[in-house]
PDB file of N, CA and C in Angstrom:
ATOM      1  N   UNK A   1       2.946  -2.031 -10.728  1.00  0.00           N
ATOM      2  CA  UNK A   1       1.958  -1.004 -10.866  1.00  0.00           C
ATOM      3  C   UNK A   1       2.297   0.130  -9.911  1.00  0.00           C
ATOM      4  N   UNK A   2       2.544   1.471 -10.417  1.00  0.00           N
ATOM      5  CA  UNK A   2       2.444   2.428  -9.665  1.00  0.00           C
ATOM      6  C   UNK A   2       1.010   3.242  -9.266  1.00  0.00           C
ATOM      7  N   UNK A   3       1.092   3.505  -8.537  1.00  0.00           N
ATOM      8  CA  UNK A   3      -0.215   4.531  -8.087  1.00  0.00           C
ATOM      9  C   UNK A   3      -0.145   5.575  -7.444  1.00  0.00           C
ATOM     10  N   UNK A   4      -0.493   6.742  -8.115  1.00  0.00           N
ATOM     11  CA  UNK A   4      -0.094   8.081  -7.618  1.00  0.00           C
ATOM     12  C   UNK A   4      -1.477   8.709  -7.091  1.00  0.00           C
ATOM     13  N   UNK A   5      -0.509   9.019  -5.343  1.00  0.00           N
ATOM     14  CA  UNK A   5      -1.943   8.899  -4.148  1.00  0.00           C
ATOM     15  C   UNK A   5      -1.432  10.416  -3.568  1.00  0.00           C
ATOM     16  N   UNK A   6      -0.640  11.332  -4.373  1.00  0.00           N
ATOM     17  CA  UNK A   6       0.079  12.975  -3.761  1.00  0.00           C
ATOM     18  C   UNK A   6      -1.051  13.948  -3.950  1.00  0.00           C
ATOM     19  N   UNK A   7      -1.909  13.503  -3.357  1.00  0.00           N
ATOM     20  CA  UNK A   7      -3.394  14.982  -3.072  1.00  0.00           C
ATOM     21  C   UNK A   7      -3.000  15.963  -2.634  1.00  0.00           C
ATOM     22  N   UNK A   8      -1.781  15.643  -1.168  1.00  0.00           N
ATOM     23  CA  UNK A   8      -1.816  16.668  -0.270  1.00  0.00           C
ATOM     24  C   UNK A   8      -0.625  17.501  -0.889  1.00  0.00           C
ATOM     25  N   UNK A   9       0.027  18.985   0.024  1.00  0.00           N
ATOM     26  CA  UNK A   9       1.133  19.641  -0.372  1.00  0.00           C
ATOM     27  C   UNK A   9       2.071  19.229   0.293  1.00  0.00           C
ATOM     28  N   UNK A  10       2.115  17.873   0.651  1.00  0.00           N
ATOM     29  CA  UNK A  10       2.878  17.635   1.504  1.00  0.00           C
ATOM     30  C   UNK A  10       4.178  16.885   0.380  1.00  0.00           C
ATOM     31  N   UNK A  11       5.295  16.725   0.921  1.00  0.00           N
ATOM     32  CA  UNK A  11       6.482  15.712   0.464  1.00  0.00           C
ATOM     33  C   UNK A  11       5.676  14.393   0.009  1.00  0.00           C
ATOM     34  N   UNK A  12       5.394  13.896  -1.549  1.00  0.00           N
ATOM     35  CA  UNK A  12       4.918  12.719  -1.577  1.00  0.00           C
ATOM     36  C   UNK A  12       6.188  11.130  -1.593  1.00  0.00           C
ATOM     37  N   UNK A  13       5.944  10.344  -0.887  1.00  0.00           N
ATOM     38  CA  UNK A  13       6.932   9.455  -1.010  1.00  0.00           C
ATOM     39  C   UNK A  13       6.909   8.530  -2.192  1.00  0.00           C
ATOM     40  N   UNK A  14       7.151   7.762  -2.625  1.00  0.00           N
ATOM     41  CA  UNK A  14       7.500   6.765  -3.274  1.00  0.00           C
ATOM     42  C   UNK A  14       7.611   5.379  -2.348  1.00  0.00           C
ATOM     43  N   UNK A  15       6.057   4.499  -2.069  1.00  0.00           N
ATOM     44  CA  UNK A  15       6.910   3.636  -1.199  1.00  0.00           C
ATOM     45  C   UNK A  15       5.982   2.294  -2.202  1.00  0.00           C
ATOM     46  N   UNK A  16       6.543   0.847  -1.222  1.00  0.00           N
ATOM     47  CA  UNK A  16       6.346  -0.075  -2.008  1.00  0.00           C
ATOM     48  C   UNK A  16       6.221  -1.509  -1.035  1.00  0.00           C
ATOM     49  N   UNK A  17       4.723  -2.387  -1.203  1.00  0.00           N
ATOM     50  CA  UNK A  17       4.304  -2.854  -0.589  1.00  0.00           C
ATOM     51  C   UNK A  17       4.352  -4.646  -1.010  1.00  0.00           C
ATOM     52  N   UNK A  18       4.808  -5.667  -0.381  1.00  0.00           N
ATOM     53  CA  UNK A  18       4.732  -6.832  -1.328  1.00  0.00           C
ATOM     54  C   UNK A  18       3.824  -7.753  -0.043  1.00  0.00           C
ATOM     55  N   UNK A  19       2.362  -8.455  -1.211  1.00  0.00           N
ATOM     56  CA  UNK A  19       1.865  -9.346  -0.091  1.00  0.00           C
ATOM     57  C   UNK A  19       2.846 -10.496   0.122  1.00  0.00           C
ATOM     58  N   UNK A  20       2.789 -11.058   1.082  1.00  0.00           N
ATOM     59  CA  UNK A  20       4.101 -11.909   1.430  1.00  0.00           C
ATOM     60  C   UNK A  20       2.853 -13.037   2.119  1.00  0.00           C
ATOM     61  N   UNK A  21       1.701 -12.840   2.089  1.00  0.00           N
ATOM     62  CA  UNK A  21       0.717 -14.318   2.816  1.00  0.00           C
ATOM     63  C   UNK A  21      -0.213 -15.051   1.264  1.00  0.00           C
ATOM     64  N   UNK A  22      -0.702 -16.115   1.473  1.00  0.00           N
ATOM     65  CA  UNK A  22      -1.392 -16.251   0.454  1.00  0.00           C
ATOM     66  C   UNK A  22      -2.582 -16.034   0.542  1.00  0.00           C
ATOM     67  N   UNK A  23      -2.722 -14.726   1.145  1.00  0.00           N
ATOM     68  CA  UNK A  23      -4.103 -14.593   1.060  1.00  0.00           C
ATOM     69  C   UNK A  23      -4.589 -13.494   0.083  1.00  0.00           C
ATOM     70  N   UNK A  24      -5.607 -12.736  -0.616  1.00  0.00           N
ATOM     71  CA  UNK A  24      -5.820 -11.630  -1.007  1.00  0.00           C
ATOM     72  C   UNK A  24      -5.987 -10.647  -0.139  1.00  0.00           C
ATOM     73  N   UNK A  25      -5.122  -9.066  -0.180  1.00  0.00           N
ATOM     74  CA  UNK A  25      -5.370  -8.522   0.806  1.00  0.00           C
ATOM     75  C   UNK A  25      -5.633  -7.062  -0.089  1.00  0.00           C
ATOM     76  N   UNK A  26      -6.570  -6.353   0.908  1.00  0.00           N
ATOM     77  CA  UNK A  26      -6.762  -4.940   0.168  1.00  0.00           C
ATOM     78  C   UNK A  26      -6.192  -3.994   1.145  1.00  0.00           C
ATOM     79  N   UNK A  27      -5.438  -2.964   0.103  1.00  0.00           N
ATOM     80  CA  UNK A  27      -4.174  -1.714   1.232  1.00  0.00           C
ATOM     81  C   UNK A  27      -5.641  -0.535   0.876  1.00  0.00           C
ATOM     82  N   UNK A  28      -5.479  -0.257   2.036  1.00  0.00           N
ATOM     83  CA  UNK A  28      -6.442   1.444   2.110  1.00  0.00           C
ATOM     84  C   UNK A  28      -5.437   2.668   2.563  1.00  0.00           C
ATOM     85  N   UNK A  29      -5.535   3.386   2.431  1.00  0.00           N
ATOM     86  CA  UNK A  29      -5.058   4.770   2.859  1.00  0.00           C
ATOM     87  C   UNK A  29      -6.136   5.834   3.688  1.00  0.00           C
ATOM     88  N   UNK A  30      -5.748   5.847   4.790  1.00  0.00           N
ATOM     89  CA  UNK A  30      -6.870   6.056   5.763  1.00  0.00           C
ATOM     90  C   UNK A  30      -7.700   8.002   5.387  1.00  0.00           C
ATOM     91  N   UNK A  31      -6.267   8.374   4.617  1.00  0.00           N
ATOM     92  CA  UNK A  31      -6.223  10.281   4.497  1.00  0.00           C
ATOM     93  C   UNK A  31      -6.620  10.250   3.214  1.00  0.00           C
ATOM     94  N   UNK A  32      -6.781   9.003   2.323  1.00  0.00           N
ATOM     95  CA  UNK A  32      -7.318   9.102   0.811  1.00  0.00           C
ATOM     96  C   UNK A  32      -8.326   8.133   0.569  1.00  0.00           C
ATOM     97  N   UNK A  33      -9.964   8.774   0.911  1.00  0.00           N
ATOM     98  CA  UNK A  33     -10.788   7.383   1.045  1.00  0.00           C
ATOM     99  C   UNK A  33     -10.980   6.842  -0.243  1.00  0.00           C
ATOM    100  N   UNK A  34     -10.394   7.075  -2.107  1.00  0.00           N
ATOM    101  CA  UNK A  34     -10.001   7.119  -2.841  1.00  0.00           C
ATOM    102  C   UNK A  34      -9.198   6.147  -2.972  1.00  0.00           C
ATOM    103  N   UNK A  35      -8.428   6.037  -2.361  1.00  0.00           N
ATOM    104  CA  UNK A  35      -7.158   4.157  -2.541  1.00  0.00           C
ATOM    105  C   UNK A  35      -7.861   3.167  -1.771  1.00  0.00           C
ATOM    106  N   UNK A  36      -8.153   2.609  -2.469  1.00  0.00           N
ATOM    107  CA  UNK A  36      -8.435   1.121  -2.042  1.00  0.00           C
ATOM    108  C   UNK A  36      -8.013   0.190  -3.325  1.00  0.00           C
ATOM    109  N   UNK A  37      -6.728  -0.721  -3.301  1.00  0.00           N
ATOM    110  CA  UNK A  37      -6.324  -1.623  -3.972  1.00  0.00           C
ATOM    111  C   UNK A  37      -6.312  -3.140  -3.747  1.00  0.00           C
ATOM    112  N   UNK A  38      -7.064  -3.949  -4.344  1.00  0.00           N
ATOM    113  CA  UNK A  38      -6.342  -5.359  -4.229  1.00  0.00           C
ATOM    114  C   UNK A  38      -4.907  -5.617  -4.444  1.00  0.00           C
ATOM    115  N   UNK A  39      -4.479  -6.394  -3.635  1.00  0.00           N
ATOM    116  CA  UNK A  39      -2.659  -7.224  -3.655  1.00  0.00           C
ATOM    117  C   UNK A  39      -3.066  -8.690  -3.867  1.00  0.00           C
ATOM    118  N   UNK A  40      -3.409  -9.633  -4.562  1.00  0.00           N
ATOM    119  CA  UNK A  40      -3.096 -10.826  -5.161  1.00  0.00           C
ATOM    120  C   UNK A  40      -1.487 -11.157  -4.184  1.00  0.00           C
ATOM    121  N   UNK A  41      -1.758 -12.555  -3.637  1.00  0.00           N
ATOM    122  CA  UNK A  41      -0.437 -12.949  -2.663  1.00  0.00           C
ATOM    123  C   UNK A  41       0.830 -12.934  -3.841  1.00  0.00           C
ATOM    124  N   UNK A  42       1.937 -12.975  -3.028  1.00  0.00           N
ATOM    125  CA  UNK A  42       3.019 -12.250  -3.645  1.00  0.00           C
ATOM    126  C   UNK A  42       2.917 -10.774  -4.481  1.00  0.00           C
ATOM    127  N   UNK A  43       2.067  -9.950  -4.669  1.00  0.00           N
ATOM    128  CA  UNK A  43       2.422  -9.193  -5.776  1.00  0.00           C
ATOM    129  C   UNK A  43       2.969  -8.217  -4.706  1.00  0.00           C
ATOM    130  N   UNK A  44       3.866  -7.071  -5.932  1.00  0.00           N
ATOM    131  CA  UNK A  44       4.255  -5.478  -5.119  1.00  0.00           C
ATOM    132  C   UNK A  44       3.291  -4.315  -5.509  1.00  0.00           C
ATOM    133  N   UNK A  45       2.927  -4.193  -4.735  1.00  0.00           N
ATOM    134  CA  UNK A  45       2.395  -2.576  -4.486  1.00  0.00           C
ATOM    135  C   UNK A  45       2.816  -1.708  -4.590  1.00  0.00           C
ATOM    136  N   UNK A  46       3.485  -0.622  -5.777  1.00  0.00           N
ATOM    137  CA  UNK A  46       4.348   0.414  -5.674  1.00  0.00           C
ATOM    138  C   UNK A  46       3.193   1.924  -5.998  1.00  0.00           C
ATOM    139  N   UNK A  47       3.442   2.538  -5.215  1.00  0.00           N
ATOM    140  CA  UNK A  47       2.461   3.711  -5.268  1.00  0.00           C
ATOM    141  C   UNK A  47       3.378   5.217  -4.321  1.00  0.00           C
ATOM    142  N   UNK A  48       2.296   6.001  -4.846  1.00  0.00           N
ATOM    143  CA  UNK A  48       2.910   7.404  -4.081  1.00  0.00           C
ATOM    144  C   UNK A  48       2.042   8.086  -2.946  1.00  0.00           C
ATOM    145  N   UNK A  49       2.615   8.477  -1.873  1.00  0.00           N
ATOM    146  CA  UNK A  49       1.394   8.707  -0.577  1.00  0.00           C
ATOM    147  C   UNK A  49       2.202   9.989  -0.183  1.00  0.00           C
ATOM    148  N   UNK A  50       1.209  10.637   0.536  1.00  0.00           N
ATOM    149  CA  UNK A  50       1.982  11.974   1.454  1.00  0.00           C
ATOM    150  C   UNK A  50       2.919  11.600   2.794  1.00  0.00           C
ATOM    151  N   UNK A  51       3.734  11.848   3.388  1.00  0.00           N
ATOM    152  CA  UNK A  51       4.680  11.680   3.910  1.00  0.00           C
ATOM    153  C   UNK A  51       4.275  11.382   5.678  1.00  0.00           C
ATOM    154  N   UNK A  52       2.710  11.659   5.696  1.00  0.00           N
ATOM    155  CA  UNK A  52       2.258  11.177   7.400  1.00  0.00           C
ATOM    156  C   UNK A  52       1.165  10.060   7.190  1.00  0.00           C
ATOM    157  N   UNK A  53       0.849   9.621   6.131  1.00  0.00           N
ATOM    158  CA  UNK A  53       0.361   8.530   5.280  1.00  0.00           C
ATOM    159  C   UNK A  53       0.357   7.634   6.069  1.00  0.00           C
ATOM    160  N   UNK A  54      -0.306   6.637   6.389  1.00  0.00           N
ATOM    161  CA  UNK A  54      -0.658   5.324   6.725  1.00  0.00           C
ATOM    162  C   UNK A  54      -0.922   3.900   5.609  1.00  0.00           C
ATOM    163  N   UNK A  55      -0.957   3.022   5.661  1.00  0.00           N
ATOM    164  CA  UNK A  55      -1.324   1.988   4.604  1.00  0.00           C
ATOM    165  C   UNK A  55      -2.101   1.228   5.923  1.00  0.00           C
ATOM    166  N   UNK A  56      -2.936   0.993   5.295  1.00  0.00           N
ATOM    167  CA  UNK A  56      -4.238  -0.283   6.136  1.00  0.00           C
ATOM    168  C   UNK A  56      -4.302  -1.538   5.386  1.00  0.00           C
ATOM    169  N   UNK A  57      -3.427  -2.533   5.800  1.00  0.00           N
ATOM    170  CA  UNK A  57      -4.145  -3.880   5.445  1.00  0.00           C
ATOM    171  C   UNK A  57      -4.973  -4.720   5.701  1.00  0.00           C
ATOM    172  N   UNK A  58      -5.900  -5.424   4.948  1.00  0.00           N
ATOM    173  CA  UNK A  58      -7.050  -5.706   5.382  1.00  0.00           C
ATOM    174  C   UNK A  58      -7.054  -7.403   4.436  1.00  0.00           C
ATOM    175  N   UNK A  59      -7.738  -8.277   5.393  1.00  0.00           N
ATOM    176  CA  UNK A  59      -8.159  -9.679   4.882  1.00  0.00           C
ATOM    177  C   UNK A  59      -9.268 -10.240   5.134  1.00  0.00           C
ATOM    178  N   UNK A  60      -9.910 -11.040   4.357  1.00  0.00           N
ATOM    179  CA  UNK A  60     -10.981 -11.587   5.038  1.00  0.00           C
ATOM    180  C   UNK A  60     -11.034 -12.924   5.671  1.00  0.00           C
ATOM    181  N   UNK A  61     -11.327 -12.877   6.896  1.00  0.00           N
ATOM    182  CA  UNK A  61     -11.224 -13.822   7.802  1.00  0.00           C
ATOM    183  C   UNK A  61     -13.184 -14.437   8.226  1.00  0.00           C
ATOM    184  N   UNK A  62     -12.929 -15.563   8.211  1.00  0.00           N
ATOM    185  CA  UNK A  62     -14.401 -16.007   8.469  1.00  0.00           C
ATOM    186  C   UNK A  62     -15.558 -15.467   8.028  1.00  0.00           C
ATOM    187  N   UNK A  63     -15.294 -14.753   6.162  1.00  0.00           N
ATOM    188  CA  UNK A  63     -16.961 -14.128   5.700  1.00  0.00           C
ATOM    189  C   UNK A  63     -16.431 -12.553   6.055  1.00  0.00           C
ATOM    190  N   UNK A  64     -15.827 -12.338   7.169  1.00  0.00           N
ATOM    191  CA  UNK A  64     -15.705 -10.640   7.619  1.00  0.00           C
ATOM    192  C   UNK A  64     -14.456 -10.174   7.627  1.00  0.00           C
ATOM    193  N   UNK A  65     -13.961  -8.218   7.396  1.00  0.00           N
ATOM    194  CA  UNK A  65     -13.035  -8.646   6.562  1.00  0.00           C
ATOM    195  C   UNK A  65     -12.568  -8.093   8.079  1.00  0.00           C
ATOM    196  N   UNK A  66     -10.946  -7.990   8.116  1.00  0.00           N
ATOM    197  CA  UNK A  66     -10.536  -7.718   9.671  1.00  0.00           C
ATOM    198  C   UNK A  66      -9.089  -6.999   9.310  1.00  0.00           C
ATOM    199  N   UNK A  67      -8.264  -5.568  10.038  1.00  0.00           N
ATOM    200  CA  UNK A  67      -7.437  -5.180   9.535  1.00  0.00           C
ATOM    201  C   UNK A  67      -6.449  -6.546   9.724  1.00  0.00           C
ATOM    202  N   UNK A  68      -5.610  -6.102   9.097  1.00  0.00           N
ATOM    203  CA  UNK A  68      -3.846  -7.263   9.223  1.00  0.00           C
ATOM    204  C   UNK A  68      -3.010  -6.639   9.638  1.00  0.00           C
ATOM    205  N   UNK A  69      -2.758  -5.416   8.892  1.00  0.00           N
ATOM    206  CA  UNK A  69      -1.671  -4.467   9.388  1.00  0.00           C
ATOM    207  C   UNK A  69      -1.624  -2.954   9.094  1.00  0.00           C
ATOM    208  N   UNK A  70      -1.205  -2.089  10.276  1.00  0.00           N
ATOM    209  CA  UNK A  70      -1.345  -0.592  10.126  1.00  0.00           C
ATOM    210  C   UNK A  70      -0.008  -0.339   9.628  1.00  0.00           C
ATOM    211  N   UNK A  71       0.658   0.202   8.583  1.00  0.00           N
ATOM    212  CA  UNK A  71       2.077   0.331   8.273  1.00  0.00           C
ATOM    213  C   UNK A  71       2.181   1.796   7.687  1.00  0.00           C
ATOM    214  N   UNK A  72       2.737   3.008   8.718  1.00  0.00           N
ATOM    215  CA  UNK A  72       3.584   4.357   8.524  1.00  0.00           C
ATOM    216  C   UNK A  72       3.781   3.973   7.123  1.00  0.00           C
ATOM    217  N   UNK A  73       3.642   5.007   6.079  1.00  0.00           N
ATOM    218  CA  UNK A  73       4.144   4.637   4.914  1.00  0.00           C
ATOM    219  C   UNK A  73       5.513   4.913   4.642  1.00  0.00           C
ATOM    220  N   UNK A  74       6.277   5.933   6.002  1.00  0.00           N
ATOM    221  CA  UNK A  74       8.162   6.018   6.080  1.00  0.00           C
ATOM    222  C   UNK A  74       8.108   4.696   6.158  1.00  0.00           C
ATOM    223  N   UNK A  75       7.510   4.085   6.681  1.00  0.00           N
ATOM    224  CA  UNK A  75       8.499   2.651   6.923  1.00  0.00           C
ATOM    225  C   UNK A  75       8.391   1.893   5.302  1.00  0.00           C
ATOM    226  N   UNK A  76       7.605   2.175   4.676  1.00  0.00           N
ATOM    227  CA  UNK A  76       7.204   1.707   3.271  1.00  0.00           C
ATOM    228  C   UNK A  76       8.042   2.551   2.113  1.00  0.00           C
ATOM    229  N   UNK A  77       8.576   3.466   2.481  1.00  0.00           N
ATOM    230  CA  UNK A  77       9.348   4.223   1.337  1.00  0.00           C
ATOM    231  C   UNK A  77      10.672   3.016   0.919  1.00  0.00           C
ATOM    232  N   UNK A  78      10.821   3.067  -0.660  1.00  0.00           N
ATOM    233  CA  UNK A  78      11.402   2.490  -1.663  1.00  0.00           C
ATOM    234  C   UNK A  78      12.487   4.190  -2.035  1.00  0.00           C
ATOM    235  N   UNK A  79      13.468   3.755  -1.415  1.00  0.00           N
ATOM    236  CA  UNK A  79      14.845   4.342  -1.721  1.00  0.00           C
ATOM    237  C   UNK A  79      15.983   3.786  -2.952  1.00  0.00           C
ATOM    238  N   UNK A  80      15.210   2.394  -3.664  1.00  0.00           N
ATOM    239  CA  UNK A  80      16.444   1.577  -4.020  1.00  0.00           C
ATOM    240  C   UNK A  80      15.472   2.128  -5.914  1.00  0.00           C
ATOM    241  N   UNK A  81      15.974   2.379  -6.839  1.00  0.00           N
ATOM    242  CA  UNK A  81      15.689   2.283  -8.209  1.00  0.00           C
ATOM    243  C   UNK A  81      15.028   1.226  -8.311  1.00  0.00           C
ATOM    244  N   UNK A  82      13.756   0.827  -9.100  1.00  0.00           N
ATOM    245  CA  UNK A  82      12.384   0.074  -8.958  1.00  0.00           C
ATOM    246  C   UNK A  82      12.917  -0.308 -10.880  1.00  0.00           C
ATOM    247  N   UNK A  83      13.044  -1.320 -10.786  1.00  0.00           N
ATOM    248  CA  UNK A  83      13.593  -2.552 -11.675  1.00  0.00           C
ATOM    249  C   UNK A  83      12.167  -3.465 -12.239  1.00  0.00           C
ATOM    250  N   UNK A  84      12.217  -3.308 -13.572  1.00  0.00           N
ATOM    251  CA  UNK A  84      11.272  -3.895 -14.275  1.00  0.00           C
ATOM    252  C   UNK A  84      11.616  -5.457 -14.293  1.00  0.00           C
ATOM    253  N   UNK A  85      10.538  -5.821 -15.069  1.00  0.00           N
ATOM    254  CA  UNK A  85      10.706  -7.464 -15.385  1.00  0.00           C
ATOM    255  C   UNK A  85      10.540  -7.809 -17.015  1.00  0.00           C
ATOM    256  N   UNK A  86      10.125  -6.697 -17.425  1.00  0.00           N
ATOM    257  CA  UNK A  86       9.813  -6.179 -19.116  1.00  0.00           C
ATOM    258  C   UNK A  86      11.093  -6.223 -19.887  1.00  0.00           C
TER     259      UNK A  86
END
């Protein structure tokens, strides 16, 4: 699934996120209160963000939900051609 998150005039990236725990986790975008996605464990997250972009991961731990991880979305940019399974 792609998701196109380029509001700003900024350079939008192309980046791409895979849950890797078995838990359900939801990615937010802190500059687009607009993205909020579920990730089902293992799936990829492929979407488009502005280039000073953040990704917020979030889980729920004990009933409440608690971040997991703050991830630069440079560090999330997908440079490699994005390969179907179709």
């Amino acid at each position: 699934m792609v998701i196109n998150n380029s509001n700003s005039q900024n350079q939008a990236l192309l980046c791409a996120y895979i849950n890797l725990t078995s838990e359900i986790q939801v990615a937010k975008i802190p500059e687009n209160p607009e993205f909020e996605k579920v990730i089902f464990p293992y799936e990829k997250l492929l979407f488009k963000a502005s280039e000073g972009s953040g990704l917020n991961i979030f889980i729920e731990v004990a009933g409440k939900t608690s971040l997991f991880a703050s991830i630069p979305c440079q560090q999330l940019q997908s440079h490699a051609p994005i390969k179907s399974n179709r």
